[in-house]
N, C-alpha and C. Protein backbone atom coordinates (compact mmCIF):
# COMPACT_ATOMS: atom_id res chain seq x y z
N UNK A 1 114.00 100.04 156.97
CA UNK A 1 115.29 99.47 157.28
C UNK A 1 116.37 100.53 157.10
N UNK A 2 117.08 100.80 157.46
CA UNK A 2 118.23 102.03 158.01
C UNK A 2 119.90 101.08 157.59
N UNK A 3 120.47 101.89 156.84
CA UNK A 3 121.47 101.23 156.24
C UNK A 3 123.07 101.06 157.93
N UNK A 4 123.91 100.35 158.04
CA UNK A 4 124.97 100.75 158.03
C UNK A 4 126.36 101.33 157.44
N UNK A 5 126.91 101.72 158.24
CA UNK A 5 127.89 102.59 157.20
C UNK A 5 128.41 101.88 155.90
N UNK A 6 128.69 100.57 156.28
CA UNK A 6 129.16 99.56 154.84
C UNK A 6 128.38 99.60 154.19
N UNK A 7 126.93 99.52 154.95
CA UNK A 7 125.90 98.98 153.49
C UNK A 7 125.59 100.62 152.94
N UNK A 8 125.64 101.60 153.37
CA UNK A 8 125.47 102.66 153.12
C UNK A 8 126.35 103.17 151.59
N UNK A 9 127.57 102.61 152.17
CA UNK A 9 128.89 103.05 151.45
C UNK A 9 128.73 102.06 150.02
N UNK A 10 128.08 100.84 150.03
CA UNK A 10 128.00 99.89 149.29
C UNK A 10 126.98 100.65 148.35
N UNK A 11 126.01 100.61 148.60
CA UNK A 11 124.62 101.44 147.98
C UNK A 11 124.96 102.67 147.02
N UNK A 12 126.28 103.77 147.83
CA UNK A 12 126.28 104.97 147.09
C UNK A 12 127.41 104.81 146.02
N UNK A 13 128.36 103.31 146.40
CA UNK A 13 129.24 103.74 146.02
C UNK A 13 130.95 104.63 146.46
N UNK A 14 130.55 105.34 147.50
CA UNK A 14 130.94 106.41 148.18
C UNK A 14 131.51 105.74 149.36
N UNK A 15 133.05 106.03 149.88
CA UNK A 15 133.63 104.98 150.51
C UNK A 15 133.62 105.64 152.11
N UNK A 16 133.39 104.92 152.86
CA UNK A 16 133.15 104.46 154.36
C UNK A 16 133.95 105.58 155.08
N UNK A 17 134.93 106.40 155.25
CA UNK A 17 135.41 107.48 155.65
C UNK A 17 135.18 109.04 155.31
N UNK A 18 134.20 108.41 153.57
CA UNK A 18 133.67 109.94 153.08
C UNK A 18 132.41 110.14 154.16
N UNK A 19 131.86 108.72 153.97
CA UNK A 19 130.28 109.03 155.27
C UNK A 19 130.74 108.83 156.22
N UNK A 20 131.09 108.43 156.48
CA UNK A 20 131.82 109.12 158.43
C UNK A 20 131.98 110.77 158.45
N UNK A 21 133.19 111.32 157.37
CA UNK A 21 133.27 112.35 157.67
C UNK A 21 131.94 113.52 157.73
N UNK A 22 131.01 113.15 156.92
CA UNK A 22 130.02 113.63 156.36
C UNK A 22 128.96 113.74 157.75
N UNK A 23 128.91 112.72 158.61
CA UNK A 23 128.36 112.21 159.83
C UNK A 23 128.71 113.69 160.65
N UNK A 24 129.91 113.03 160.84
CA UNK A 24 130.56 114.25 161.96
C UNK A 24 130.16 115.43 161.52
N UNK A 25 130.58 116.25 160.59
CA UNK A 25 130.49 117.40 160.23
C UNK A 25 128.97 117.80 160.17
N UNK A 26 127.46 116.45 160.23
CA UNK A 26 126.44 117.52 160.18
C UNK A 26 125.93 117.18 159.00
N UNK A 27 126.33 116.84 157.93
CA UNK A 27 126.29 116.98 156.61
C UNK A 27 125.21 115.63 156.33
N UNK A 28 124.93 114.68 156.72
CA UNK A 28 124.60 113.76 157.07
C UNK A 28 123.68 113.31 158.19
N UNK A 29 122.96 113.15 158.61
CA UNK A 29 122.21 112.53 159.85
C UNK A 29 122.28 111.52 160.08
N UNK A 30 123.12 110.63 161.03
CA UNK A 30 122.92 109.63 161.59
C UNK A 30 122.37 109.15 163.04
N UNK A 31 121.83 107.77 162.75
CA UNK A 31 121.51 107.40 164.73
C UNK A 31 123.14 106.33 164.92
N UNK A 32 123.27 106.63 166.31
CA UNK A 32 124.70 106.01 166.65
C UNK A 32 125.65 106.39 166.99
N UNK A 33 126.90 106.37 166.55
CA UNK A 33 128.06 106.78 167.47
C UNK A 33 128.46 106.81 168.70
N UNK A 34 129.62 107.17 169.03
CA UNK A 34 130.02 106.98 170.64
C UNK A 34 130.47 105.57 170.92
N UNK A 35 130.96 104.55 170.16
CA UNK A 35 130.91 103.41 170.43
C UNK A 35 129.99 102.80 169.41
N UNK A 36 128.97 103.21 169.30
CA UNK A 36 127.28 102.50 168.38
C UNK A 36 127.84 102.33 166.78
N UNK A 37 127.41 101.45 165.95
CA UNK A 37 127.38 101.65 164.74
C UNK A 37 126.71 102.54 164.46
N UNK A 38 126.67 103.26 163.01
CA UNK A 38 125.79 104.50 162.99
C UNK A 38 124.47 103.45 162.27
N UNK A 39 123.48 104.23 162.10
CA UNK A 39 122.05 103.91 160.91
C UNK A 39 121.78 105.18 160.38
N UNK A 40 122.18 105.02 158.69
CA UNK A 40 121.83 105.75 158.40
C UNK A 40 120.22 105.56 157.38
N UNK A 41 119.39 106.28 157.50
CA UNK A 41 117.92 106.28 156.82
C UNK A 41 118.23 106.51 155.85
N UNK A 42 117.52 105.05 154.18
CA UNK A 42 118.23 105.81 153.03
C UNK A 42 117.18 106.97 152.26
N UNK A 43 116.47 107.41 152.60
CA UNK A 43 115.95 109.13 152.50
C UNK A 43 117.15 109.85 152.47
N UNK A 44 117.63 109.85 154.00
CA UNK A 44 118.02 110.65 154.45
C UNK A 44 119.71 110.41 153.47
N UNK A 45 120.19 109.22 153.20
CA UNK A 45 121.50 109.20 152.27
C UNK A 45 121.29 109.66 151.09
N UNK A 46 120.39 109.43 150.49
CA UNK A 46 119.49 110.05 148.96
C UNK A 46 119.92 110.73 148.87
N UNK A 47 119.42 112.32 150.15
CA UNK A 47 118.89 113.40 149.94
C UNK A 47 120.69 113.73 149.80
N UNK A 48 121.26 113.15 151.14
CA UNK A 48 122.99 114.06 151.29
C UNK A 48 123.93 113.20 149.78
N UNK A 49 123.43 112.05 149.34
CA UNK A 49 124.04 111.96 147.85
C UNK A 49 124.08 112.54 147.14
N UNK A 50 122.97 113.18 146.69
CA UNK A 50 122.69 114.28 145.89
C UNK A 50 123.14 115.20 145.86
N UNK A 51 123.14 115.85 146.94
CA UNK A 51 124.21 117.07 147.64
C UNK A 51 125.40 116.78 147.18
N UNK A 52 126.04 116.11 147.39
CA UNK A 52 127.42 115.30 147.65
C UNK A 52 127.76 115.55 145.89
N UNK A 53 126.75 114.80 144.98
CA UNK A 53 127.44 114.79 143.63
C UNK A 53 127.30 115.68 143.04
N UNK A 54 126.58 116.94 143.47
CA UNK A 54 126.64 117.81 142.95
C UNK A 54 127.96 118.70 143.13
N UNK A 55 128.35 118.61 144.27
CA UNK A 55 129.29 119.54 144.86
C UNK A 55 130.74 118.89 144.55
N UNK A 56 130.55 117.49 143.98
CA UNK A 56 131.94 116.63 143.53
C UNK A 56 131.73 115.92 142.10
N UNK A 57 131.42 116.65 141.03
CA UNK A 57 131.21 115.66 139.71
C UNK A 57 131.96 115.25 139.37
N UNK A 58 133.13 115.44 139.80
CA UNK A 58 134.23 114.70 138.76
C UNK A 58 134.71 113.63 139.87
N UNK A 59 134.26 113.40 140.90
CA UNK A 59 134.23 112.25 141.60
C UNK A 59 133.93 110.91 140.85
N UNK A 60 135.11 109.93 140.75
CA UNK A 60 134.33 108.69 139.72
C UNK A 60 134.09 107.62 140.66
N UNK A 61 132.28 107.56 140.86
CA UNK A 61 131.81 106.76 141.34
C UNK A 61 131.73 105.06 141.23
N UNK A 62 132.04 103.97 142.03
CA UNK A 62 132.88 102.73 141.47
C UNK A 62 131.59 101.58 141.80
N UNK A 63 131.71 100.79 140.90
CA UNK A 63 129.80 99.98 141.08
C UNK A 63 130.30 99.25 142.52
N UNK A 64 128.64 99.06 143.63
CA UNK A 64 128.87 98.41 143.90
C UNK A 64 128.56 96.75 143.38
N UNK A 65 128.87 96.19 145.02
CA UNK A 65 128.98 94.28 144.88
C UNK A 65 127.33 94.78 143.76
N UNK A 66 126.83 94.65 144.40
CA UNK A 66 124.96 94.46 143.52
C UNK A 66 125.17 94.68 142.12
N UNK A 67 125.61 95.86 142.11
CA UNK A 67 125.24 96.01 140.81
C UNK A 67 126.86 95.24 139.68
N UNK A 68 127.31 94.82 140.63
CA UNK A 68 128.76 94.28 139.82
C UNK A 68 127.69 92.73 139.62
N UNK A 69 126.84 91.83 140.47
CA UNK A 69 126.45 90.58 140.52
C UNK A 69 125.49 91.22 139.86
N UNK A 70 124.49 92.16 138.89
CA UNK A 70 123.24 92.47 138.18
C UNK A 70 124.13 92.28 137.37
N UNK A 71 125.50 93.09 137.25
CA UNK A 71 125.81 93.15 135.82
C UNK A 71 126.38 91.76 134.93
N UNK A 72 126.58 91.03 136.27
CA UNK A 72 127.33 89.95 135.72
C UNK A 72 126.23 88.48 135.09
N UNK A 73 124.71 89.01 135.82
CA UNK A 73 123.66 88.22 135.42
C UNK A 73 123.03 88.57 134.54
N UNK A 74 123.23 89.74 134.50
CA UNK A 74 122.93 90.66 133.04
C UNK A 74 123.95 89.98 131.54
N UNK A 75 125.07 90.37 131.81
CA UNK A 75 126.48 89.78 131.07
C UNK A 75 125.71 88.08 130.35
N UNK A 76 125.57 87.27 131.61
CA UNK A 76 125.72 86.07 131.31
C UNK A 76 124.23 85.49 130.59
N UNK A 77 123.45 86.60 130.56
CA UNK A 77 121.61 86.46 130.09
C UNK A 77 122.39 86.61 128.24
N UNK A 78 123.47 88.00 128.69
CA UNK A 78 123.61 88.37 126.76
C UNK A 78 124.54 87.50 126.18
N UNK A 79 125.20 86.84 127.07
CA UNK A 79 126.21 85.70 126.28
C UNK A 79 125.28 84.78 126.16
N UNK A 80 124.16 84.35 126.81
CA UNK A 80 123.85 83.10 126.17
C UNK A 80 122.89 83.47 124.73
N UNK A 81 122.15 84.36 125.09
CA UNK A 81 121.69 84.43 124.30
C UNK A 81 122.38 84.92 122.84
N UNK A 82 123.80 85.50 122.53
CA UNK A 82 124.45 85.80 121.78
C UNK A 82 124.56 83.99 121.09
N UNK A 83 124.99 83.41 122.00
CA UNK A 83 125.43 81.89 121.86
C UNK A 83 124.35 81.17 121.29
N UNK A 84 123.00 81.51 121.41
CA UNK A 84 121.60 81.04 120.64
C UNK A 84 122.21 81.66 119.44
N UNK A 85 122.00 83.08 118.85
CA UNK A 85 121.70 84.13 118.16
C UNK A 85 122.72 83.36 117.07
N UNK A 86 123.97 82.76 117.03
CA UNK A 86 125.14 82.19 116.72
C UNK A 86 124.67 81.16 116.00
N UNK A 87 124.25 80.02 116.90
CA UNK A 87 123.79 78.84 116.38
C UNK A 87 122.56 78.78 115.38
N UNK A 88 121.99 80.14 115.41
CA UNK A 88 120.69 79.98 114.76
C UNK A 88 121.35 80.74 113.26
N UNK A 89 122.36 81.68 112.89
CA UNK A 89 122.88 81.98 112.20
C UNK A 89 123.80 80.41 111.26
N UNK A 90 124.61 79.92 112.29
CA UNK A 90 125.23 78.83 111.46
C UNK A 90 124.32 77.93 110.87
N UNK A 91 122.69 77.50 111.16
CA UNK A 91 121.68 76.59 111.00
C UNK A 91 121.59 77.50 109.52
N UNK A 92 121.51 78.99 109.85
CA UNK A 92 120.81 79.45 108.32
C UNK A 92 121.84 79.45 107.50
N UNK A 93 123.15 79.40 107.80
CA UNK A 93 124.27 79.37 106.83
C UNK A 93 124.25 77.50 106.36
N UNK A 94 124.04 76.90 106.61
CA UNK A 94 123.97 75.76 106.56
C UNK A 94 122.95 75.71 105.20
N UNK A 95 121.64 75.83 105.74
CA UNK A 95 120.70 76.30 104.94
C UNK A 95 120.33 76.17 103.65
N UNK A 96 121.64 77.42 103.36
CA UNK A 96 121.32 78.42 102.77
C UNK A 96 122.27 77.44 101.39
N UNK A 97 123.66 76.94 102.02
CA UNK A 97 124.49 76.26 101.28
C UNK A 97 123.72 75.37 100.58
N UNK A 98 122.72 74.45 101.65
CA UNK A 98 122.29 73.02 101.03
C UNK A 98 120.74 73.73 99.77
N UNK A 99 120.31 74.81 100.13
CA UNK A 99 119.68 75.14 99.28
C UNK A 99 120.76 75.52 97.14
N UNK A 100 121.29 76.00 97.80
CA UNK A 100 122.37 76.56 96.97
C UNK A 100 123.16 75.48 95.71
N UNK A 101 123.09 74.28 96.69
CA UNK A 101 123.89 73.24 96.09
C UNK A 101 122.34 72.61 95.51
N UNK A 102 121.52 72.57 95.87
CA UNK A 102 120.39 72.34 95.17
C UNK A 102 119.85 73.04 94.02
N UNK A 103 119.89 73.96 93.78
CA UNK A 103 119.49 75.03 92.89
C UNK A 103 120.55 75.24 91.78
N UNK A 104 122.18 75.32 92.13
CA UNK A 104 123.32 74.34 91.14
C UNK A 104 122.76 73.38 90.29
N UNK A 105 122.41 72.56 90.79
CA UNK A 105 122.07 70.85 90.53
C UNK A 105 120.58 71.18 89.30
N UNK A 106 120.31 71.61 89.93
CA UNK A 106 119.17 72.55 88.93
C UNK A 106 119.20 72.99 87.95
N UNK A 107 120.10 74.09 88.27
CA UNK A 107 119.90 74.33 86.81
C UNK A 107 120.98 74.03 85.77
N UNK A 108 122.14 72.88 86.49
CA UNK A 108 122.73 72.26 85.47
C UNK A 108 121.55 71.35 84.71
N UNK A 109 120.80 70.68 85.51
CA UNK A 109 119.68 69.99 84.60
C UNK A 109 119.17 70.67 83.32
N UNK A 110 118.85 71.81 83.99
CA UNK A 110 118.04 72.82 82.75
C UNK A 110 119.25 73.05 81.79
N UNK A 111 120.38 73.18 81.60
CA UNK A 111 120.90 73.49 80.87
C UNK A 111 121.02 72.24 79.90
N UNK A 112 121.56 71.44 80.62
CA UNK A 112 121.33 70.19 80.10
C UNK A 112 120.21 69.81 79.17
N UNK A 113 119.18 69.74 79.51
CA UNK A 113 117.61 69.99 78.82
C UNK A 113 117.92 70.87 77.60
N UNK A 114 118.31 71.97 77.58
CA UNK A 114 118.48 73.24 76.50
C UNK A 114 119.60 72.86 75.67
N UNK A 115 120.01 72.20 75.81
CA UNK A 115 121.10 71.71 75.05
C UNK A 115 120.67 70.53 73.64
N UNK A 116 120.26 69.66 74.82
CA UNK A 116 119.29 68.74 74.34
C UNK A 116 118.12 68.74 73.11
N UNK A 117 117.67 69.76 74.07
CA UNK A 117 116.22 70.33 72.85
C UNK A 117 117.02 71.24 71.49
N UNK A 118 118.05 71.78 71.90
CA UNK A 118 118.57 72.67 70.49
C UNK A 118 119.62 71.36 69.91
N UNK A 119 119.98 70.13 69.98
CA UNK A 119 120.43 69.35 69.23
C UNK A 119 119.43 68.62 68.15
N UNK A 120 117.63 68.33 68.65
CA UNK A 120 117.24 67.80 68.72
C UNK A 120 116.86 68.80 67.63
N UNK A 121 116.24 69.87 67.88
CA UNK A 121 116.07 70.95 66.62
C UNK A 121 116.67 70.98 65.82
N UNK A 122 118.22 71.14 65.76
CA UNK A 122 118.96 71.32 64.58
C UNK A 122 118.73 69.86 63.68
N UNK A 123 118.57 68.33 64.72
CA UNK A 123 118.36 67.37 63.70
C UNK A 123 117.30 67.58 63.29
N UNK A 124 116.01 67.97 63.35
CA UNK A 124 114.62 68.09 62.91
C UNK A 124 115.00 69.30 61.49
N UNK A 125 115.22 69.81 61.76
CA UNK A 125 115.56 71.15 60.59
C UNK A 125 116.60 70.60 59.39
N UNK A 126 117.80 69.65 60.17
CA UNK A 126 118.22 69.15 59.02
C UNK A 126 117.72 67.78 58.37
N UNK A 127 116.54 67.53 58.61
CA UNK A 127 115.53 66.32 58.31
C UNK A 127 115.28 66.89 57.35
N UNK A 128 114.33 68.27 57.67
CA UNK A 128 113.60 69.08 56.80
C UNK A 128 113.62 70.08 55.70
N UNK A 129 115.27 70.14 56.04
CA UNK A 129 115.72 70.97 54.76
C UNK A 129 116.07 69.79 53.55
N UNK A 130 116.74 68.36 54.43
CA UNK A 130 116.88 67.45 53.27
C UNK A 130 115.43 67.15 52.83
N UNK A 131 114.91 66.72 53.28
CA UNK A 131 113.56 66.46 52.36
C UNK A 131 113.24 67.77 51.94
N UNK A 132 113.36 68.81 51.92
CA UNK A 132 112.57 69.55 50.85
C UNK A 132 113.53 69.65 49.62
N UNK A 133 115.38 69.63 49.83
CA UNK A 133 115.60 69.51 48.96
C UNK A 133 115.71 67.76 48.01
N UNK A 134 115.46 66.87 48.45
CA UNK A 134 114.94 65.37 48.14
C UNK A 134 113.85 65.78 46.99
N UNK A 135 112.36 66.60 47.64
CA UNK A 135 111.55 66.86 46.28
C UNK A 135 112.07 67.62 45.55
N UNK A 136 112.70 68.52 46.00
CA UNK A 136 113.07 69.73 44.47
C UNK A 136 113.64 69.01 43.33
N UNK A 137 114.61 67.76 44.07
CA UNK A 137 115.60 67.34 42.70
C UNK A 137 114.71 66.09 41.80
N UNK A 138 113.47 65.49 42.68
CA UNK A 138 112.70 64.56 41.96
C UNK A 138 111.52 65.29 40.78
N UNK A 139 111.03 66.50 41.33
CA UNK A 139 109.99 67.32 41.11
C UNK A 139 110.61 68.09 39.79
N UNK A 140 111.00 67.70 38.33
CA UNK A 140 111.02 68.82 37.45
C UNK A 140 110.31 69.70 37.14
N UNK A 141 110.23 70.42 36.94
CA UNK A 141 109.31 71.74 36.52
C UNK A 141 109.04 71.15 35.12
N UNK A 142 107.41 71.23 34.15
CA UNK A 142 107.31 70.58 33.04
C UNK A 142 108.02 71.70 31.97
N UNK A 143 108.47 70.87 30.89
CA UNK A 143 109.51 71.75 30.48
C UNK A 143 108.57 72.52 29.09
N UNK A 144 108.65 73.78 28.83
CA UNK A 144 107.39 74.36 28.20
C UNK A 144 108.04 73.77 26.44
N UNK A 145 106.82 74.04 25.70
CA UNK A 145 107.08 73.37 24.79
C UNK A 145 106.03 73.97 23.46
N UNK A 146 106.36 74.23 22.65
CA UNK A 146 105.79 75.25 21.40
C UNK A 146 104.30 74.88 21.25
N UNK A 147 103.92 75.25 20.14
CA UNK A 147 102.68 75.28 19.60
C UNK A 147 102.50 73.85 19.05
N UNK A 148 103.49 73.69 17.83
CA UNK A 148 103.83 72.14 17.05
C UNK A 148 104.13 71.42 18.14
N UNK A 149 105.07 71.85 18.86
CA UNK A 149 105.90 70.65 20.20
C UNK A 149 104.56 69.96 20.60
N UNK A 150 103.61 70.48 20.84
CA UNK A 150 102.31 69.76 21.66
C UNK A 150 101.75 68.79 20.68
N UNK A 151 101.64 68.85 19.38
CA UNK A 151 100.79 68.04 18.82
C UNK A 151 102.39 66.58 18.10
N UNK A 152 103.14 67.03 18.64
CA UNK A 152 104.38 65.71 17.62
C UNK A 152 104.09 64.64 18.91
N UNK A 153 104.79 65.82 19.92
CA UNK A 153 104.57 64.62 21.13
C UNK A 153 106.06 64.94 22.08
């Protein structure tokens, strides 16, 4: 299939009076003219593009329609999927909170518990210090007593 000058010009980029001029001068091979649309073979545009950007780099080449409608299906593939990428972030922020508020809840329990158990200790200890001092004050030590002391009484 053999381009016309639009679709030619569309393809390179390269606007419709640069490949004309390019035509005329030789620089280019086309079938046509005289009246005819031209056809140009895209080999044959390849080969004189190449040429062309070499000899003009600071030429700023402008997208065409195609690649403006790739880019824009391209564009609209990364917005949605940005728009997944989003929702799956707010699900883990969500998450992450209800885990969070769970694990709070937690270990107020445990503290709670530790609190508990060291009240529960200190009453056990002060059980146990009163009863040991309860026997000390019932428990006299026998009180020693002489040689005679043993036989009076």
């Amino acid at each position: 299939m053999k381009y016309t000058l639009g679709q030619a010009a569309k393809e390179t980029g390269v606007s419709k009076p640069t490949l004309s001029r390019a035509v005329k001068k030789g620089d280019l091979s086309a079938e046509g003219g005289g009246g005819k649309p031209y056809k140009i073979d895209p080999s044959e545009l390849g080969r004189w593009l190449t040429s062309y950007r070499e000899r003009n780099p600071e030429e700023i080449v402008t997208a065409t329609p195609s690649e403006t409608l790739e880019t824009a299906n391209v564009n609209k593939r990364l917005e949605a999927e940005v728009e997944v990428l989003r929702e799956q972030v707010e699900r883990g922020e969500a998450e992450r909170m209800r885990e969070r508020i769970q694990l709070e809840a937690h270990i107020d329990d445990l503290r709670g518990r530790v609190e508990r158990a060291e009240r529960k200790e200190d009453q056990l200890m002060a059980q146990l210090t009163d009863q040991r001092e309860a026997k000390s004050e019932l428990v006299e030590p026998p009180k020693k007593r002489g040689f005679f002391g043993r036989f009076t009484g």
